[in-house]
N, C-alpha and C. Protein backbone atom coordinates (compact mmCIF):
# COMPACT_ATOMS: atom_id res chain seq x y z
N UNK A 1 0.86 -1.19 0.00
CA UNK A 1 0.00 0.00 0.00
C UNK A 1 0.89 1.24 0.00
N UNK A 2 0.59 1.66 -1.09
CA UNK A 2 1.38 3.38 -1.11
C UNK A 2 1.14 4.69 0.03
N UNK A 3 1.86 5.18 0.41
CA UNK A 3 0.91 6.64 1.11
C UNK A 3 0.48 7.31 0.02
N UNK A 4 -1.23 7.90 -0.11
CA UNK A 4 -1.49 8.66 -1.22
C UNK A 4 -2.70 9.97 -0.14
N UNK A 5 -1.53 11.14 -0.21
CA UNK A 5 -2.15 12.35 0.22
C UNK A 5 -1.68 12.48 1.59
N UNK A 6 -0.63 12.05 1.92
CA UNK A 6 -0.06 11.68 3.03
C UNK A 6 0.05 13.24 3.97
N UNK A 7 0.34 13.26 4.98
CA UNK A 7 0.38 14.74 5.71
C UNK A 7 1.63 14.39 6.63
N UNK A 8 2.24 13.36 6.33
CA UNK A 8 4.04 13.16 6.62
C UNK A 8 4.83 11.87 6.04
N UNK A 9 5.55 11.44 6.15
CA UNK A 9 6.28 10.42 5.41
C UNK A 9 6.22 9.25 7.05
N UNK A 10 6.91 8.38 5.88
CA UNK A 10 7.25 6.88 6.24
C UNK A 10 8.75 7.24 7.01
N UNK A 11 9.72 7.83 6.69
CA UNK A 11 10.60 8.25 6.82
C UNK A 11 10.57 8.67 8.31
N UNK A 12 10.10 9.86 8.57
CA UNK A 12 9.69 10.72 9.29
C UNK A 12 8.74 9.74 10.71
N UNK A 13 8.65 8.66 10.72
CA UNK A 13 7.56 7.90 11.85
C UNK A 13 8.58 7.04 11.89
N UNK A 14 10.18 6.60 10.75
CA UNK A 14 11.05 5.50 10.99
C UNK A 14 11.95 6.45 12.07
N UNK A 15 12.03 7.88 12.04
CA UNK A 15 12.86 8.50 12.61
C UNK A 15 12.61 8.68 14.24
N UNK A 16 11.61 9.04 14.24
CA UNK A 16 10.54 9.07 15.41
C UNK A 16 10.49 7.53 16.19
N UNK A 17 10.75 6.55 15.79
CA UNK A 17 11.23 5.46 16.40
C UNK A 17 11.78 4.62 16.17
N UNK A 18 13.52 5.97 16.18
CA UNK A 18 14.90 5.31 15.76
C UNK A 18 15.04 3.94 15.00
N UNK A 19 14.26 4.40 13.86
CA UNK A 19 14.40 2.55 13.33
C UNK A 19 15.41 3.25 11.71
N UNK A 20 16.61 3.54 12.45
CA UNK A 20 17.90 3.48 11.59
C UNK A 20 17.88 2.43 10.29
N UNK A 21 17.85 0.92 10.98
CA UNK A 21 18.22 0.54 9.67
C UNK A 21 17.12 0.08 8.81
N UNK A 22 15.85 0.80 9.14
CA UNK A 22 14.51 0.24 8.28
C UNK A 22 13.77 -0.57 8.14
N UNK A 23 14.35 -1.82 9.81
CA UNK A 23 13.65 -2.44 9.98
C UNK A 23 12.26 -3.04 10.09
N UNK A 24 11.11 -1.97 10.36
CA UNK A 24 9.92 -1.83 10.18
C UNK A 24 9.38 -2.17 9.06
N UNK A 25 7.96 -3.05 9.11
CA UNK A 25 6.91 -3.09 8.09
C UNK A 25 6.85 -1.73 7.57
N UNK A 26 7.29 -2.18 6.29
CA UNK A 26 7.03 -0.67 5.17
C UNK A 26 5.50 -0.64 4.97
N UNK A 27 4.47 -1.84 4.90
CA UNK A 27 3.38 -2.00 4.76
C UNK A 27 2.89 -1.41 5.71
N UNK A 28 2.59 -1.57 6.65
CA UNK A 28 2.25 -1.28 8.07
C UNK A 28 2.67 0.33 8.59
N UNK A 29 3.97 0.91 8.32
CA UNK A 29 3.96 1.96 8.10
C UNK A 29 3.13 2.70 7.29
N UNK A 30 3.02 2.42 5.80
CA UNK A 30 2.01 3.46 5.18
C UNK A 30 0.61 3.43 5.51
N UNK A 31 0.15 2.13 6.33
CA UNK A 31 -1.13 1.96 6.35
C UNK A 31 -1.59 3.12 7.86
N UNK A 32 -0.40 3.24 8.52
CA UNK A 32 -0.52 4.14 9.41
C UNK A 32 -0.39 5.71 8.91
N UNK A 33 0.59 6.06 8.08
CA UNK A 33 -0.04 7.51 7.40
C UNK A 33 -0.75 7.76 7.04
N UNK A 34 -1.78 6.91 5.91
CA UNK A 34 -2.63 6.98 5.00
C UNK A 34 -4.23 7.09 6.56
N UNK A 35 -4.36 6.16 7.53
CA UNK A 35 -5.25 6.38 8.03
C UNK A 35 -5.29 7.97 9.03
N UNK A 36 -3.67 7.97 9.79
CA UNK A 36 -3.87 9.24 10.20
C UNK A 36 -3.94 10.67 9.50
N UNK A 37 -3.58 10.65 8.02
CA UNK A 37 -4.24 11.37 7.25
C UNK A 37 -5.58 11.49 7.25
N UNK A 38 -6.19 10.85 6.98
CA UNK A 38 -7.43 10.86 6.45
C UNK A 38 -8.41 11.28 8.24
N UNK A 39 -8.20 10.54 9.21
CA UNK A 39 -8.10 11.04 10.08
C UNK A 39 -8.16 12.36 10.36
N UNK A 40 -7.28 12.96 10.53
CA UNK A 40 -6.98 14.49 10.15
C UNK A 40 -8.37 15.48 9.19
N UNK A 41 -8.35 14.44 8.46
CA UNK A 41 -9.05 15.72 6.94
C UNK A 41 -10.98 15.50 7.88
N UNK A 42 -10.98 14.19 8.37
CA UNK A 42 -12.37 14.35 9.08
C UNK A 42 -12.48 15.19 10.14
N UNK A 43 -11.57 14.96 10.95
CA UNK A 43 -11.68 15.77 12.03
C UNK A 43 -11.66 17.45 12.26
N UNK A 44 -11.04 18.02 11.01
CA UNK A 44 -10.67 18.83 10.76
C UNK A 44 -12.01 19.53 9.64
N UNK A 45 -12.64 19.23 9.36
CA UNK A 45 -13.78 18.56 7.82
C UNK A 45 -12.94 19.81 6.94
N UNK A 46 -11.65 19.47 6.86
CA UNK A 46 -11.36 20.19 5.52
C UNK A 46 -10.05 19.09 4.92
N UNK A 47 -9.39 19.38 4.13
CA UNK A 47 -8.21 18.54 3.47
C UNK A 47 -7.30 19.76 3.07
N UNK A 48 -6.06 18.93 3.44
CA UNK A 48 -4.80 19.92 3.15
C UNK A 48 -3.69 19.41 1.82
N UNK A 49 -4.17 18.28 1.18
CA UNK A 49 -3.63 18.40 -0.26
C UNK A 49 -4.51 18.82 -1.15
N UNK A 50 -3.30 19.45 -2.11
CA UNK A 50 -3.83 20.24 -3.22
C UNK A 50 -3.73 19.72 -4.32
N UNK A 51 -5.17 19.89 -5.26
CA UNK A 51 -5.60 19.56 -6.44
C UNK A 51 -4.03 19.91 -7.77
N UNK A 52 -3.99 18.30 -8.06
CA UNK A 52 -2.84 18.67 -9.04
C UNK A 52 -3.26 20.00 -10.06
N UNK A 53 -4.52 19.64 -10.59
CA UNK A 53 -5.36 20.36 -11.40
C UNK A 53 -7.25 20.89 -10.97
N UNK A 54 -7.08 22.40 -11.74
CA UNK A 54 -8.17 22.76 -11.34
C UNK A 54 -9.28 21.77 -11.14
N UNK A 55 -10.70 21.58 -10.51
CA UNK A 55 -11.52 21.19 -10.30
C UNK A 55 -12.60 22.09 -10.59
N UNK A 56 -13.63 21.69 -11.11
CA UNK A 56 -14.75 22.42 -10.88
C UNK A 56 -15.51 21.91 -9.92
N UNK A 57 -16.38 22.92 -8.98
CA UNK A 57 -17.48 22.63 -8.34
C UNK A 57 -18.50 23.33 -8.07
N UNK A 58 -19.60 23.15 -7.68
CA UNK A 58 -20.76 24.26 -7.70
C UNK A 58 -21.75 24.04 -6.49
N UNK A 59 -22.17 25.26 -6.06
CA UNK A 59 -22.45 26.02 -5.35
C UNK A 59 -24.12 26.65 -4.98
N UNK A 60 -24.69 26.87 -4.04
CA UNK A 60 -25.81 27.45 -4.08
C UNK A 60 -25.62 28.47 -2.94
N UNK A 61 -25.93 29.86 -2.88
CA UNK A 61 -25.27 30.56 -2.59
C UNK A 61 -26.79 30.82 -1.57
N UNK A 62 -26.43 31.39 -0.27
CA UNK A 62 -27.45 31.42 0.70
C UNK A 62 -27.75 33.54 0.72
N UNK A 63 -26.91 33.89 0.17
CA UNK A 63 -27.19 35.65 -0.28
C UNK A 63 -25.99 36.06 -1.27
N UNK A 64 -26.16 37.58 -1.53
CA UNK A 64 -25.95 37.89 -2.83
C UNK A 64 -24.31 38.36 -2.99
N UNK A 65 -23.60 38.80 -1.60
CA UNK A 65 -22.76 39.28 -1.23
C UNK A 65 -21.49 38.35 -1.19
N UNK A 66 -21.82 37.07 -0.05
CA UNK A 66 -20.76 35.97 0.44
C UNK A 66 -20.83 34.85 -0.10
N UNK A 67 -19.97 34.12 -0.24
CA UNK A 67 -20.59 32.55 -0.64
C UNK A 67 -19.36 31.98 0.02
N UNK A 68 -19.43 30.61 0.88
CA UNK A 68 -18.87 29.96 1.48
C UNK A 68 -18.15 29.24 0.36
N UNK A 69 -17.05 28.62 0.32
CA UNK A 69 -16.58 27.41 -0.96
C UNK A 69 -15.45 26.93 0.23
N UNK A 70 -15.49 25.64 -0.83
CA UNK A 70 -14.12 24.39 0.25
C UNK A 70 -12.85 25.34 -0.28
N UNK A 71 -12.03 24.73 0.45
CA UNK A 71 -10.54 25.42 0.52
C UNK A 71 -9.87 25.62 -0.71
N UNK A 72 -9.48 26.75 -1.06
CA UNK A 72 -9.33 27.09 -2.39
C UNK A 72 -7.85 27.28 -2.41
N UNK A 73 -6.36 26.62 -2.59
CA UNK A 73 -5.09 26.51 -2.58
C UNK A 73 -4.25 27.73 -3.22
N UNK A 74 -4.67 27.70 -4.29
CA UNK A 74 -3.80 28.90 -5.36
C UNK A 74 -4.96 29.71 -5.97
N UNK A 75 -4.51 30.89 -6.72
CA UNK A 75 -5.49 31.42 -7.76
C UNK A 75 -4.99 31.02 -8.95
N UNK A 76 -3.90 30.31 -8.79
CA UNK A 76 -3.70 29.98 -10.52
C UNK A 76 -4.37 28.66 -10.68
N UNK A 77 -5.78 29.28 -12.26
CA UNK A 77 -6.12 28.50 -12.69
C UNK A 77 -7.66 28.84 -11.72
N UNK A 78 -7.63 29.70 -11.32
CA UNK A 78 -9.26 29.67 -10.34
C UNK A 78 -10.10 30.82 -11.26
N UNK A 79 -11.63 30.40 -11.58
CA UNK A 79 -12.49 30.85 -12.68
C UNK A 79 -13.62 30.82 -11.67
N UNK A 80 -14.50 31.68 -11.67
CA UNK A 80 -15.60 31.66 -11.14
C UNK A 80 -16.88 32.54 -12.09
N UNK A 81 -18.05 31.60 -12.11
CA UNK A 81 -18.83 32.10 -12.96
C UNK A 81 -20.49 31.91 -12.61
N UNK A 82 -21.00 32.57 -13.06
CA UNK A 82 -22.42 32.31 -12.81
C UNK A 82 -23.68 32.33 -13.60
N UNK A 83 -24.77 31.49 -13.10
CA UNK A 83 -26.04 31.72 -14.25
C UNK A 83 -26.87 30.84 -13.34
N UNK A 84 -28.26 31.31 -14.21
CA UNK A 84 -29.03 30.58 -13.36
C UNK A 84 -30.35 29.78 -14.36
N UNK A 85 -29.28 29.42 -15.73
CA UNK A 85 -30.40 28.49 -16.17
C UNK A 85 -29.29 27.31 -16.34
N UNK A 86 -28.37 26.87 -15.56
CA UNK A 86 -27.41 26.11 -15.85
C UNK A 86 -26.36 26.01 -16.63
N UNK A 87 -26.10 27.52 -17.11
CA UNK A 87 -25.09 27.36 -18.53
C UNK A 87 -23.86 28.30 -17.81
N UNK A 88 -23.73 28.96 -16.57
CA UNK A 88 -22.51 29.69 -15.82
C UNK A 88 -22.03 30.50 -17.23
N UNK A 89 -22.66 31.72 -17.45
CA UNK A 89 -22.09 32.12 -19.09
C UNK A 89 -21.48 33.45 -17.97
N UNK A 90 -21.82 33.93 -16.82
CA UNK A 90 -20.95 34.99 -16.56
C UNK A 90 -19.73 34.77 -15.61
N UNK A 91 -19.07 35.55 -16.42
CA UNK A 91 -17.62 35.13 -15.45
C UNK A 91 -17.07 36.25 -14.78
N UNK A 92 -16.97 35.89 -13.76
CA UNK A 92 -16.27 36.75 -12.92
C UNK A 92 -14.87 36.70 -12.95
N UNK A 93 -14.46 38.22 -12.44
CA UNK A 93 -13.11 38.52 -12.10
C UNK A 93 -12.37 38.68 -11.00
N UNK A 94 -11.32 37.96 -10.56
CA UNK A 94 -11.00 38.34 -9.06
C UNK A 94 -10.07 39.47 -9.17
N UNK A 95 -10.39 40.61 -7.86
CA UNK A 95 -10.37 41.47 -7.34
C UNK A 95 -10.49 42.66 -8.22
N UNK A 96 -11.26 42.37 -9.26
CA UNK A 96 -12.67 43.28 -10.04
C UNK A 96 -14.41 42.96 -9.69
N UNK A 97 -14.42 42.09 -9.40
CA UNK A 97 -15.95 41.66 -9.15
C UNK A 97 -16.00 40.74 -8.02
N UNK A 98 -14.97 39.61 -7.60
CA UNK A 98 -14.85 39.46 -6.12
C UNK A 98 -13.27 39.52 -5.42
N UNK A 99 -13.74 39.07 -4.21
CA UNK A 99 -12.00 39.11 -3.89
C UNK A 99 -12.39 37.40 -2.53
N UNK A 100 -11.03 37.16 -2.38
CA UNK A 100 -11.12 35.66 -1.95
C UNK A 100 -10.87 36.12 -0.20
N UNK A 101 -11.32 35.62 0.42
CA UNK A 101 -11.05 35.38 2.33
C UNK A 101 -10.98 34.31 2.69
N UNK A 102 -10.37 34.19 3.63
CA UNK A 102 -9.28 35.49 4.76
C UNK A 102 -8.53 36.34 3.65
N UNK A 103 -8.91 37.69 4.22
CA UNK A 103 -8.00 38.46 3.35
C UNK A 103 -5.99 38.64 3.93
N UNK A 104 -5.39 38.80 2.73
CA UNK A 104 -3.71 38.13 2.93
C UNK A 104 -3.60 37.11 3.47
N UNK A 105 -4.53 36.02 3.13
CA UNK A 105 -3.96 34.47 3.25
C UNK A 105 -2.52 34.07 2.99
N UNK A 106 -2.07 34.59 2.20
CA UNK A 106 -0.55 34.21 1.44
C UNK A 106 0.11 34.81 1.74
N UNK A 107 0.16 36.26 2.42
CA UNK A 107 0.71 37.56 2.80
C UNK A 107 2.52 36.91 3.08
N UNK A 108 1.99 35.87 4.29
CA UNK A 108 3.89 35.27 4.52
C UNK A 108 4.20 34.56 3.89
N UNK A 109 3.58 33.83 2.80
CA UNK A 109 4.59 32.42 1.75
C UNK A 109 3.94 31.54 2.98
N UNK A 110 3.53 31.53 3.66
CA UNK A 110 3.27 29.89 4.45
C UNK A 110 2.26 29.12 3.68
N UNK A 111 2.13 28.01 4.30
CA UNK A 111 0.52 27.39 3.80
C UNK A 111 -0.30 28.48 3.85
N UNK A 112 -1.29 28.11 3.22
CA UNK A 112 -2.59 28.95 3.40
C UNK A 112 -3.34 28.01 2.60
N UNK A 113 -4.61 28.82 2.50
CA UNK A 113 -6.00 28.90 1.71
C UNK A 113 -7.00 29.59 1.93
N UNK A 114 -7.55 29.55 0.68
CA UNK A 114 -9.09 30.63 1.27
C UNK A 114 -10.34 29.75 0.91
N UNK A 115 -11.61 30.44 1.60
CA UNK A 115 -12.70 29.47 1.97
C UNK A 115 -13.76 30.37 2.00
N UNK A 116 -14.10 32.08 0.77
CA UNK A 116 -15.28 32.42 1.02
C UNK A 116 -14.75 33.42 0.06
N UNK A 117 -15.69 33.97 -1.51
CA UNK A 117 -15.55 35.10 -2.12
C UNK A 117 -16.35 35.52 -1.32
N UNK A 118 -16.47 36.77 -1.79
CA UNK A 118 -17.56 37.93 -1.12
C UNK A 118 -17.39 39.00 -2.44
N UNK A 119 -18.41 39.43 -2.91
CA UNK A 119 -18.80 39.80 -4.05
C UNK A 119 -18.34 41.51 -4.09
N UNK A 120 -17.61 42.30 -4.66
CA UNK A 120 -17.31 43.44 -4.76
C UNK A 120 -17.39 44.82 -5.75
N UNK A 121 -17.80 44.06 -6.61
CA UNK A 121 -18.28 44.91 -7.80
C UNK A 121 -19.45 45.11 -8.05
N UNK A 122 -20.11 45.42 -9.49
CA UNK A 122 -21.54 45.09 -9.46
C UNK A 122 -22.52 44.04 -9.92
N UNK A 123 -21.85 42.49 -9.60
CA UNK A 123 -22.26 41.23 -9.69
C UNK A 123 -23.08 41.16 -8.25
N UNK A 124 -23.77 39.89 -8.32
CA UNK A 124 -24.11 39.41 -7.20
C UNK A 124 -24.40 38.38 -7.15
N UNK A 125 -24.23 37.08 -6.29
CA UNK A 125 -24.54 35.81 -6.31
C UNK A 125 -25.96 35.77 -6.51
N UNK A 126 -26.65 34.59 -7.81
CA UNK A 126 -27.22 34.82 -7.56
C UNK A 126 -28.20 33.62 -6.62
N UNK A 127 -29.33 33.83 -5.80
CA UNK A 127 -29.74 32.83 -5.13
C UNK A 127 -31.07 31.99 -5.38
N UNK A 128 -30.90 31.22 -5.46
CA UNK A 128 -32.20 30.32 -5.78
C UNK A 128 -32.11 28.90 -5.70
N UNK A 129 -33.12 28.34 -6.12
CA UNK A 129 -33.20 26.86 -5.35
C UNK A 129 -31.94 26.32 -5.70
N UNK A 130 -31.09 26.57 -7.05
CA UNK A 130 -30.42 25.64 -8.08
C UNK A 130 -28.75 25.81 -7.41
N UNK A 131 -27.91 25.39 -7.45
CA UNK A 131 -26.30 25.70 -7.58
C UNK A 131 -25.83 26.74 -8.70
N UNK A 132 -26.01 28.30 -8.43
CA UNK A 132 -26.02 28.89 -9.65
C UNK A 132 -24.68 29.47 -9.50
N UNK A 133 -23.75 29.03 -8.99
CA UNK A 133 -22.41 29.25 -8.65
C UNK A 133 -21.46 28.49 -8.90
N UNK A 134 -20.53 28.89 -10.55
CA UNK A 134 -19.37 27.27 -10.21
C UNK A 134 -17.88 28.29 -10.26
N UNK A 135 -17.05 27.37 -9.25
CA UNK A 135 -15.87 27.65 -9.20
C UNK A 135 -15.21 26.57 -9.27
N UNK A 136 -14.07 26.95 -10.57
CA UNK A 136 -13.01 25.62 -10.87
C UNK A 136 -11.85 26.00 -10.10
N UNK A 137 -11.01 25.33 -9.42
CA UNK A 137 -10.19 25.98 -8.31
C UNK A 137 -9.23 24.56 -8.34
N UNK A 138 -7.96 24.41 -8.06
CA UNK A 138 -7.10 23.99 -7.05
C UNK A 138 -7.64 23.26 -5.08
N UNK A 139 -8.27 22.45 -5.17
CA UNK A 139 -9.06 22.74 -4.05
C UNK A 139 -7.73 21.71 -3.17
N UNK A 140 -8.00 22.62 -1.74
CA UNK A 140 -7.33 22.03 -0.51
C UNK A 140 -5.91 23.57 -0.08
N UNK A 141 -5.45 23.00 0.62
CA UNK A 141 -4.23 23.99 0.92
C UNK A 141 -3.00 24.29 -0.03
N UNK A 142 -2.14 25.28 -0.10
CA UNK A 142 -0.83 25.44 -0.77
C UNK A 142 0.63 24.69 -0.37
N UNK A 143 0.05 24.52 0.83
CA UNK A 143 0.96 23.34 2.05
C UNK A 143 0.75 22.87 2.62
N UNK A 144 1.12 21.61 3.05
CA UNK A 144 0.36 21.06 4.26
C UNK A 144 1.42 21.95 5.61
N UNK A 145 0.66 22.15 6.61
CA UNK A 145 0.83 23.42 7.76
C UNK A 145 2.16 22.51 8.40
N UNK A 146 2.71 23.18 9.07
CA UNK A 146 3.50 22.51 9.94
C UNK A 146 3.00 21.49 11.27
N UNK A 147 1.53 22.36 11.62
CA UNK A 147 1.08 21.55 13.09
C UNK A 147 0.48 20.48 12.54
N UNK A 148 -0.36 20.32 11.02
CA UNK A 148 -0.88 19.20 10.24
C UNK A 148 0.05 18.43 10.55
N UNK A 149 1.13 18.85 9.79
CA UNK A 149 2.30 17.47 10.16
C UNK A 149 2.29 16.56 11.11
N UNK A 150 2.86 17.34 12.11
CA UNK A 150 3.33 17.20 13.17
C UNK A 150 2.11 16.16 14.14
N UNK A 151 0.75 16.68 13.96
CA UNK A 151 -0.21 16.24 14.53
C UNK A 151 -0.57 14.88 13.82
N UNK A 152 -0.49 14.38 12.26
CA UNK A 152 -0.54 13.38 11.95
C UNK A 152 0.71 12.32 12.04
N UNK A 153 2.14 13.17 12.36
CA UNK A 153 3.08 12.14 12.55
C UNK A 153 2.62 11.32 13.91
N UNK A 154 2.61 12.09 15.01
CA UNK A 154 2.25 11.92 16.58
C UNK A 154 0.86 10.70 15.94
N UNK A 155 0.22 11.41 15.38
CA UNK A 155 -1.26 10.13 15.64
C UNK A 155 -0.59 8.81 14.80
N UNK A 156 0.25 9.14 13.58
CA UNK A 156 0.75 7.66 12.85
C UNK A 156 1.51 6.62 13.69
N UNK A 157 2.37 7.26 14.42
CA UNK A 157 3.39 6.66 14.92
C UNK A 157 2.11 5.87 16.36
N UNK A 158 1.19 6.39 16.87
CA UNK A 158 0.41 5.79 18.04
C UNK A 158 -0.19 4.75 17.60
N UNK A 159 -0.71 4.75 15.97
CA UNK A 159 -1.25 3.53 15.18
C UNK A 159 -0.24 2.64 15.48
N UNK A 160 0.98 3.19 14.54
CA UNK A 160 1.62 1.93 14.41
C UNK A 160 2.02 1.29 15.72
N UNK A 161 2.46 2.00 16.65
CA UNK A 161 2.70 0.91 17.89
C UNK A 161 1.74 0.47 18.39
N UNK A 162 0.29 0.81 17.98
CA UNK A 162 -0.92 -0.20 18.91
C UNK A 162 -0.57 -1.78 18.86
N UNK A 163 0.19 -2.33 17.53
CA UNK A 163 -0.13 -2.92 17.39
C UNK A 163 0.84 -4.01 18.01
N UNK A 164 1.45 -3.19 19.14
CA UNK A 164 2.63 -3.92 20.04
C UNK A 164 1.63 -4.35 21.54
N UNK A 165 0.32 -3.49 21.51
CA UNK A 165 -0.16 -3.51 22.45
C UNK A 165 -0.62 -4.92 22.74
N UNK A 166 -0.72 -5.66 23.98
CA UNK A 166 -1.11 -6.66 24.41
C UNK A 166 -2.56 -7.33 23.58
N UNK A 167 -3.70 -6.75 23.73
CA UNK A 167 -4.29 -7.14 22.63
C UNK A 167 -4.22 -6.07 21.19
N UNK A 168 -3.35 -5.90 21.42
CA UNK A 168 -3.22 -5.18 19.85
C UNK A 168 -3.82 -5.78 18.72
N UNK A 169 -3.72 -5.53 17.46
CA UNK A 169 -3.68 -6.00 15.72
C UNK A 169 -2.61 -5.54 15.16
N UNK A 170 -2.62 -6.79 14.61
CA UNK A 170 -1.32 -6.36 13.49
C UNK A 170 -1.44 -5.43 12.30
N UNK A 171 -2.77 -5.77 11.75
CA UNK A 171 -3.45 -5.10 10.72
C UNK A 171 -4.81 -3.72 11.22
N UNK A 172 -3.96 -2.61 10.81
CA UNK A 172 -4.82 -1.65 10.61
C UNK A 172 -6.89 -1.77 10.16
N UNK A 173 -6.47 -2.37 9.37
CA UNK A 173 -8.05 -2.56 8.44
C UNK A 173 -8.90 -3.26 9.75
N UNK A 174 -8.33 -3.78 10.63
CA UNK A 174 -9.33 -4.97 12.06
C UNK A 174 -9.68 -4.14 12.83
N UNK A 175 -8.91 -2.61 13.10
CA UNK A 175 -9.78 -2.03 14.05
C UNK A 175 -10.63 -0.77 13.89
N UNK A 176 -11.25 -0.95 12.54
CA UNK A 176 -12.22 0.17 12.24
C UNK A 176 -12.01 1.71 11.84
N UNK A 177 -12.78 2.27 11.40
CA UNK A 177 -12.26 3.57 11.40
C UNK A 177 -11.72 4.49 12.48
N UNK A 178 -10.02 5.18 11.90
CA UNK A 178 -9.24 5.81 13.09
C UNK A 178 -9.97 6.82 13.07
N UNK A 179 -10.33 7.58 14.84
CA UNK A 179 -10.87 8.75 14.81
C UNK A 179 -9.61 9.44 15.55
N UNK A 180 -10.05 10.75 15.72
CA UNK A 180 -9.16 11.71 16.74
C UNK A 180 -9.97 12.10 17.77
N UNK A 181 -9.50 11.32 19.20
CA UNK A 181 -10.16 11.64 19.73
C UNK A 181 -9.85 12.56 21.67
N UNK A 182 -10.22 12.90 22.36
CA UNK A 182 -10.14 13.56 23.28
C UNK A 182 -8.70 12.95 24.12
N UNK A 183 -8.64 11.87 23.93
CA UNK A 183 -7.40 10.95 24.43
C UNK A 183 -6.16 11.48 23.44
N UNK A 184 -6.16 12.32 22.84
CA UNK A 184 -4.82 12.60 21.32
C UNK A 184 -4.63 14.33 22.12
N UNK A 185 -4.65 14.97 23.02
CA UNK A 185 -4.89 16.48 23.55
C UNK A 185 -3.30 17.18 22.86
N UNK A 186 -2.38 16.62 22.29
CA UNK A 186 -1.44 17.40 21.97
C UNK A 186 -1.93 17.35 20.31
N UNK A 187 -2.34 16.30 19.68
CA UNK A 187 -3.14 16.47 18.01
C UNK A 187 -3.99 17.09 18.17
N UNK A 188 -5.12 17.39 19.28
CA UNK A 188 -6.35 18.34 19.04
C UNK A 188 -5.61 19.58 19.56
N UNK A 189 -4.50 19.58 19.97
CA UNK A 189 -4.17 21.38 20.68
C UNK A 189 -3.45 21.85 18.98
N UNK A 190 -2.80 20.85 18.57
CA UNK A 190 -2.39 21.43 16.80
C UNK A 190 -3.23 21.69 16.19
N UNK A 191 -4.29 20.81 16.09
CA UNK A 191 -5.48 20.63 14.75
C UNK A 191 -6.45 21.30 15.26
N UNK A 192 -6.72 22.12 16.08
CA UNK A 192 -7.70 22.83 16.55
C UNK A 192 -7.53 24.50 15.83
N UNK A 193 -6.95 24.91 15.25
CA UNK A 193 -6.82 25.84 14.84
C UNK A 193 -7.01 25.80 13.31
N UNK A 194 -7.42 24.75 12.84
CA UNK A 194 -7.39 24.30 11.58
C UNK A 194 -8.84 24.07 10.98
N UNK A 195 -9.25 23.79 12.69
CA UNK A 195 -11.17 23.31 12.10
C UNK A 195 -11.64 24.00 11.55
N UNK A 196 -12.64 23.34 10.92
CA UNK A 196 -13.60 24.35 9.65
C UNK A 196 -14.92 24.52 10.85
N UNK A 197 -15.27 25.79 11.09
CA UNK A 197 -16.62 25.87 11.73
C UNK A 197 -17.72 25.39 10.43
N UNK A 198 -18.34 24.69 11.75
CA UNK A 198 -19.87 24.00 11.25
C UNK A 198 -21.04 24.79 10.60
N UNK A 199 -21.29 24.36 9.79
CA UNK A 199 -22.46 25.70 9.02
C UNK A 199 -23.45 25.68 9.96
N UNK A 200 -24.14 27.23 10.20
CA UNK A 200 -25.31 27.44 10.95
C UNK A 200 -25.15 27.28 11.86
């Protein structure tokens, strides 16, 4: 099993418990990134890898001003347009007709992303029963954060040694889906700054 979307290496969890000469299940290692990844992206309800290539997705906008969207990585390659008989024939311009928030997401070169236009010109979302909003975007972060890391190495490396535990498993897949939970207080003191507030 490969790590795919990983939020730290195999490397990085061999280092973390001095296993110099690589002794460790390479299997068993990735099966522990790949779950405390994913891990992460629930608990967090957002994801911090980024779309090799734009995506489109669409939208129903709750007023005319803001519109909420998933995590938007880069502007290169981000189009946003609208209509409301299904054909999106108007296109908008960023920072002529909207602009993206948090405003200076990128300001330091760190990770970032943004997660809400807000309409500035004389467009307006428009609202109705349908998704009359599509944005093709890069979706997820520009980096994965440093505390992401850090918080999924700490939870990988706790997988993988469960399975030293007295009734442990050897195999990941036997004990169900990994959560993050109140027992992890140094992963929720990282990943707590990361959560996506809950709509409404």
């Amino acid at each position: 099993m490969a790590v795919t979307n990983g939020y730290c290496t195999v490397q990085q969890i061999r280092d973390e418990l001095s296993d110099g000469g690589e002794s460790l299940p390479l299997a068993l290692l990735e099966k522990a990134v790949n779950a405390a990844s994913r891990a992460v992206d629930e608990w967090t309800g957002r994801r911090f890898w980024q779309d090799a290539e734009p995506v489109v997705r669409r939208y129903r906008p709750d007023c005319g001003d803001r519109l909420g969207v998933d995590d938007i990585s880069t502007t290169t390659g981000l189009l946003v347009a609208t209509g409301t008989d299904g054909s999106f024939g108007t296109a908008w311009t960023l920072d002529t007709d909207f602009e993206l928030e948090p405003g200076n997401a990128d300001a330091d070169g760190g990770a970032h992303a943004w997660w809400e236009l807000v309409a500035v010109g004389g467009l307006s979302f428009p609202c109705e029963r349908r998704r009359t909003v599509q944005v093709t975007a890069r979706w997820g972060w520009s980096a994965v954060p440093s505390q992401v890391e850090e918080a999924t190495l700490l939870r990988a490396v706790a997988l993988f040694k469960r399975k030293e535990a007295v009734y442990g498993v050897a195999d990941f897949g036997e004990f169900g889906p990994v959560r993050i939970t109140r027992k992890d207080p140094d992963v929720i003191d990282l990943l707590t700054p990361f959560q996506k507030p809950m709509a409404g």
